[in-house]
N, C-alpha and C. Protein backbone atom coordinates (compact mmCIF):
# COMPACT_ATOMS: atom_id res chain seq x y z
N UNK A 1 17.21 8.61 -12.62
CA UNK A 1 15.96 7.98 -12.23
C UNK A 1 15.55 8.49 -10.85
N UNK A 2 14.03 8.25 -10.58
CA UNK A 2 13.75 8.85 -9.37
C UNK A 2 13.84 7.63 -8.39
N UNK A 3 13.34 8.18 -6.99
CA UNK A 3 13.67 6.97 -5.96
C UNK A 3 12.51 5.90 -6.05
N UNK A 4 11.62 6.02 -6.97
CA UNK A 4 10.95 4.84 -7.34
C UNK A 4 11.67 4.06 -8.06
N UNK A 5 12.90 4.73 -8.92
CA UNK A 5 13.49 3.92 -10.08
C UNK A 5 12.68 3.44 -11.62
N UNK A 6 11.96 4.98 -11.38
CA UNK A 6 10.85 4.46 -12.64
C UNK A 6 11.10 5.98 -13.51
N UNK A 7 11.30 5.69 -14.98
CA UNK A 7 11.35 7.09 -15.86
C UNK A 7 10.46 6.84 -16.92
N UNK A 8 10.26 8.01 -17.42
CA UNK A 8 9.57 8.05 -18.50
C UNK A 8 9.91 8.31 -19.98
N UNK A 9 9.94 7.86 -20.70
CA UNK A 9 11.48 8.03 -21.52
C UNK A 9 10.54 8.33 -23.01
N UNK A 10 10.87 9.41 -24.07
CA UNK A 10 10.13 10.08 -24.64
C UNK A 10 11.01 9.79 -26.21
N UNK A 11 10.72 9.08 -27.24
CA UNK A 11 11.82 9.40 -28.26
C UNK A 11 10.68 9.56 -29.71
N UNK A 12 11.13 10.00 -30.78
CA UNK A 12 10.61 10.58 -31.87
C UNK A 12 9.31 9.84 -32.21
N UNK A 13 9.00 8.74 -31.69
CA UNK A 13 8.05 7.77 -32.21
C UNK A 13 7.56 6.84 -31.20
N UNK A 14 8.11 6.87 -30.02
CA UNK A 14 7.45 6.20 -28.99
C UNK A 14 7.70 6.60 -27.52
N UNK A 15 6.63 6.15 -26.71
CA UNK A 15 7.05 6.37 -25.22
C UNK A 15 7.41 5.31 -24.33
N UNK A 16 8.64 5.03 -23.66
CA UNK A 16 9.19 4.18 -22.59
C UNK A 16 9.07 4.31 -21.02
N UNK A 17 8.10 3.35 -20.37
CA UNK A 17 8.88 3.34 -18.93
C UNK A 17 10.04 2.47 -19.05
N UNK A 18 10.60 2.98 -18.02
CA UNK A 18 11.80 1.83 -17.69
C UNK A 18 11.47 2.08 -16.03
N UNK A 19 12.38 0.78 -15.51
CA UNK A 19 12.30 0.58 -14.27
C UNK A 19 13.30 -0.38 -13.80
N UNK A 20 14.20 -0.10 -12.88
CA UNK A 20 14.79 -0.49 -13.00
C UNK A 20 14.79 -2.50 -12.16
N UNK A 21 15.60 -3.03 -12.29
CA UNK A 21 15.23 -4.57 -12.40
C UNK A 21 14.21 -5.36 -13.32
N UNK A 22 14.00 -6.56 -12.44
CA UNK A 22 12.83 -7.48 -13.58
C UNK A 22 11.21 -7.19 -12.77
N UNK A 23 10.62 -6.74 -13.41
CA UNK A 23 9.33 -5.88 -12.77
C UNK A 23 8.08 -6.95 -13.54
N UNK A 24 7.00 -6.49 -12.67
CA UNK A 24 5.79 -6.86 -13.42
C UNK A 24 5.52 -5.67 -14.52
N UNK A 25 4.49 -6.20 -15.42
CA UNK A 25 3.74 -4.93 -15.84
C UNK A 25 3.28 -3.89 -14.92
N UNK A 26 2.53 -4.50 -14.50
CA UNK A 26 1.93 -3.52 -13.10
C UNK A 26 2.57 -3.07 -12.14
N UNK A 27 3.93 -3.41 -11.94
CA UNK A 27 4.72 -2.67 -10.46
C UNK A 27 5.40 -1.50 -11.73
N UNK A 28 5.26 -1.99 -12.79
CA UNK A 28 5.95 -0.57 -13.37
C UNK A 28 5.13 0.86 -13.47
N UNK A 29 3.91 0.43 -13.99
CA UNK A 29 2.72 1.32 -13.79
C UNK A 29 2.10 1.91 -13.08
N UNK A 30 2.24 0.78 -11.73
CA UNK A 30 1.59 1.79 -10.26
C UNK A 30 3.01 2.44 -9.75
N UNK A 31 4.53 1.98 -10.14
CA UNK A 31 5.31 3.01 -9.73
C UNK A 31 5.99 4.54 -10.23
N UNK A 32 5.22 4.21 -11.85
CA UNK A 32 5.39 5.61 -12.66
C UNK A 32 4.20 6.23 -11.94
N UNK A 33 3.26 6.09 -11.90
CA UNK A 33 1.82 6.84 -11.20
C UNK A 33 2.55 7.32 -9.78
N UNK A 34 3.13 6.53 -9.03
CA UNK A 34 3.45 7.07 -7.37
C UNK A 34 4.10 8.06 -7.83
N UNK A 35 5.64 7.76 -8.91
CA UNK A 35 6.75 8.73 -9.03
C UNK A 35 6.28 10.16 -9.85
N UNK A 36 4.76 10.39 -10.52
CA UNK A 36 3.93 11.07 -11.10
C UNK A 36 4.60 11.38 -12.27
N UNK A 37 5.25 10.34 -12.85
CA UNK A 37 5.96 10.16 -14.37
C UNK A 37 4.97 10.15 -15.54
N UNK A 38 3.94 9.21 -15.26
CA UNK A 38 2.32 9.46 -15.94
C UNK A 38 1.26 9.66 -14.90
N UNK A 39 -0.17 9.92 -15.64
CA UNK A 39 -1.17 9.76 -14.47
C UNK A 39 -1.93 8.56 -14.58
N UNK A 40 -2.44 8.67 -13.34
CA UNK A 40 -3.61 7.84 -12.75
C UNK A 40 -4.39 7.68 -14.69
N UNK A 41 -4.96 8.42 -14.99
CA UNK A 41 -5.54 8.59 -16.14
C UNK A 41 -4.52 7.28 -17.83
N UNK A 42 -3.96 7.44 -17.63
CA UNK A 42 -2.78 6.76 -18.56
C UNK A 42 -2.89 5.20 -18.09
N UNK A 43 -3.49 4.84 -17.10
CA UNK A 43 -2.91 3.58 -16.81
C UNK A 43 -3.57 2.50 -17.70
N UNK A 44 -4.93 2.57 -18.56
CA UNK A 44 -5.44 1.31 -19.50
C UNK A 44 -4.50 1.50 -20.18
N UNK A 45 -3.86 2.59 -21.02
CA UNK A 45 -3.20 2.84 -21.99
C UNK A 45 -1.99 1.72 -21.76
N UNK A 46 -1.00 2.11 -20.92
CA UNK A 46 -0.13 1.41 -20.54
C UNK A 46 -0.88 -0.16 -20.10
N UNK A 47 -1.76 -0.67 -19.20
CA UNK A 47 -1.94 -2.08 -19.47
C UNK A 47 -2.00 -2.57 -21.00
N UNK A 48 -2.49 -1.88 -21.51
CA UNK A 48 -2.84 -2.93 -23.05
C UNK A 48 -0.94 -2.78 -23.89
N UNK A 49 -0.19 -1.99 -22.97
CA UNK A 49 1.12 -2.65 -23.96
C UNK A 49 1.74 -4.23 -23.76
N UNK A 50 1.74 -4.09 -24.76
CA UNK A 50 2.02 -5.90 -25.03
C UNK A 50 3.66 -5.60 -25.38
N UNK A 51 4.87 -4.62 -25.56
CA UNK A 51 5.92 -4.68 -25.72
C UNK A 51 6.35 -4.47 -24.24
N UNK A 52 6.95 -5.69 -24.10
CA UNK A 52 7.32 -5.54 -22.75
C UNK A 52 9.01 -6.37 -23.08
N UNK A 53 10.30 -5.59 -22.51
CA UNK A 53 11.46 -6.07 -22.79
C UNK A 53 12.45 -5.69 -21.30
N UNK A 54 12.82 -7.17 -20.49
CA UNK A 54 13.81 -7.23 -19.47
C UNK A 54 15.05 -7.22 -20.07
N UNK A 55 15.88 -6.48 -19.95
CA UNK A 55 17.94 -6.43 -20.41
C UNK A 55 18.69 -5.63 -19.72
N UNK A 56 19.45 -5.92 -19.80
CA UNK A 56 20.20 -4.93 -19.77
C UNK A 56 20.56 -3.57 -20.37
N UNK A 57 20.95 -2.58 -19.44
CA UNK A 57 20.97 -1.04 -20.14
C UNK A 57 22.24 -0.47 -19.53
N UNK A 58 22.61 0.36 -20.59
CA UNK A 58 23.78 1.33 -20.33
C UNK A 58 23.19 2.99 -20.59
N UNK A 59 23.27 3.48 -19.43
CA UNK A 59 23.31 5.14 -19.37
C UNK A 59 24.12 5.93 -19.87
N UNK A 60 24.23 6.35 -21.06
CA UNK A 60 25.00 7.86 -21.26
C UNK A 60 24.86 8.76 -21.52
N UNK A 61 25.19 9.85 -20.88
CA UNK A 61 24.84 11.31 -21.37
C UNK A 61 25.39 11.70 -22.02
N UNK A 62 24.23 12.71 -22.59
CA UNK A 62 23.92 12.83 -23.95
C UNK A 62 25.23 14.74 -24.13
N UNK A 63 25.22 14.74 -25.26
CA UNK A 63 26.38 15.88 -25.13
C UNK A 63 26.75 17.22 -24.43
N UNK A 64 24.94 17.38 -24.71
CA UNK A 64 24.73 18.42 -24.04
C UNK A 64 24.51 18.83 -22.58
N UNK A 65 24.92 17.40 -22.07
CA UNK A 65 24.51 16.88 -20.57
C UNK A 65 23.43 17.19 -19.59
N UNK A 66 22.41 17.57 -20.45
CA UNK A 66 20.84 17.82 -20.17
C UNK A 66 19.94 16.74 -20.05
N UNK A 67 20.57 15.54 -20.59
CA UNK A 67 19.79 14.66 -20.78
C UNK A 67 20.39 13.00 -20.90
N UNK A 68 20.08 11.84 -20.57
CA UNK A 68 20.60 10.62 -20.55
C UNK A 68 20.11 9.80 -21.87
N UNK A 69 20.95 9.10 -22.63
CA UNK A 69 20.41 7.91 -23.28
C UNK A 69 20.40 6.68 -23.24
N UNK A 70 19.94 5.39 -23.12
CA UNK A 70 19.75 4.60 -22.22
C UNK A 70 19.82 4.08 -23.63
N UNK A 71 20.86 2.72 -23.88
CA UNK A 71 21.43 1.69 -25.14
C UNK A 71 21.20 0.41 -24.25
N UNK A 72 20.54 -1.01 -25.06
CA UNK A 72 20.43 -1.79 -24.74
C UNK A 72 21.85 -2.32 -24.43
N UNK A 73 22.15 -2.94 -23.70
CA UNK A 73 23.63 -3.50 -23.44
C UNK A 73 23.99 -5.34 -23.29
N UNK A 74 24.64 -5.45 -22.04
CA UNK A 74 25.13 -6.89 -21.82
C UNK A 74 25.17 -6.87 -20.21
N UNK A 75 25.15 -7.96 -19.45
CA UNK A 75 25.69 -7.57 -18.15
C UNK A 75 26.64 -7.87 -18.14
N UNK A 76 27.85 -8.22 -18.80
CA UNK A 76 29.44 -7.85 -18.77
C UNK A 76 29.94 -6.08 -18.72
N UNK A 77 29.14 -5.71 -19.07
CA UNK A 77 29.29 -3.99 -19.82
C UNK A 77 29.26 -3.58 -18.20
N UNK A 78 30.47 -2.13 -17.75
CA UNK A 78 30.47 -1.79 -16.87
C UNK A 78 29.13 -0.81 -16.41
N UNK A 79 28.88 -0.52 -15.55
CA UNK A 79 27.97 -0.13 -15.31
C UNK A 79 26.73 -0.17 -16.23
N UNK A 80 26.37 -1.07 -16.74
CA UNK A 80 24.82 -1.99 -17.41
C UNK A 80 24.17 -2.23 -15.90
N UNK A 81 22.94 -1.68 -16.05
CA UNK A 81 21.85 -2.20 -15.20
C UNK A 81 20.86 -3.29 -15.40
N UNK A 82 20.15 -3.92 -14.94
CA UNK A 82 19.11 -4.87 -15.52
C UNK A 82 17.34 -3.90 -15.44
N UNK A 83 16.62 -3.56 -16.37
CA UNK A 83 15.51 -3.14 -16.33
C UNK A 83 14.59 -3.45 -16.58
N UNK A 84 13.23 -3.36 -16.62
CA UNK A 84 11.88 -3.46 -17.46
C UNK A 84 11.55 -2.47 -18.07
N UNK A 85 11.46 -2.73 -19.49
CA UNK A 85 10.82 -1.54 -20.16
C UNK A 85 9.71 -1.51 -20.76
N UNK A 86 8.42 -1.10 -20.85
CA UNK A 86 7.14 -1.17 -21.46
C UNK A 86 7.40 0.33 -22.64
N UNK A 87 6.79 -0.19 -23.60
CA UNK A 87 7.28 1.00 -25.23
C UNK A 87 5.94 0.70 -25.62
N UNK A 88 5.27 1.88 -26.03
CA UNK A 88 4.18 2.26 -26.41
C UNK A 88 4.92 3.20 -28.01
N UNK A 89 3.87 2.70 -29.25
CA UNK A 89 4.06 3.60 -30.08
C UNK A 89 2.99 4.46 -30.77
């Protein structure tokens, strides 16, 4: 993640911010825009998501170690973070 703590997360059928802690809609949006994860241009898009999910997450990289996958988790789970994620499909 960048030092906003905001990614943009891309999978076969939908797009994810995450961020890390319990966020508003909007601190996630104006901090993907600062971290230039989306643009200025993207941002109605992202207000009108209505999937919005706080949990916990576990990071692991992926085999080829090019890339991270981020599994919903527990906060017992070692290194589980707490995030906000907005999913657009």
């Amino acid at each position: 993640m960048n030092e906003w703590n905001v990614v943009l997360l891309e999978t076969e059928d939908s797009l994810v911010l995450m961020m890390r802690g319990e966020q508003s809609k909007e601190t996630v949006i104006n901090s993907a825009i600062a971290a230039n994860e989306i643009s200025q241009n993207d941002r109605e898009t992202w207000l009108a998501c209505e999937d919005i999910n706080v949990g916990y997450y576990k990071a692991v990289p992926r085999d080829d170690g090019d890339a991270t996958y981020y599994y919903p988790s527990s906060q017992d789970v070692k290194g589980a973070f707490l995030a906000t994620c907005l999913e657009l499909f």
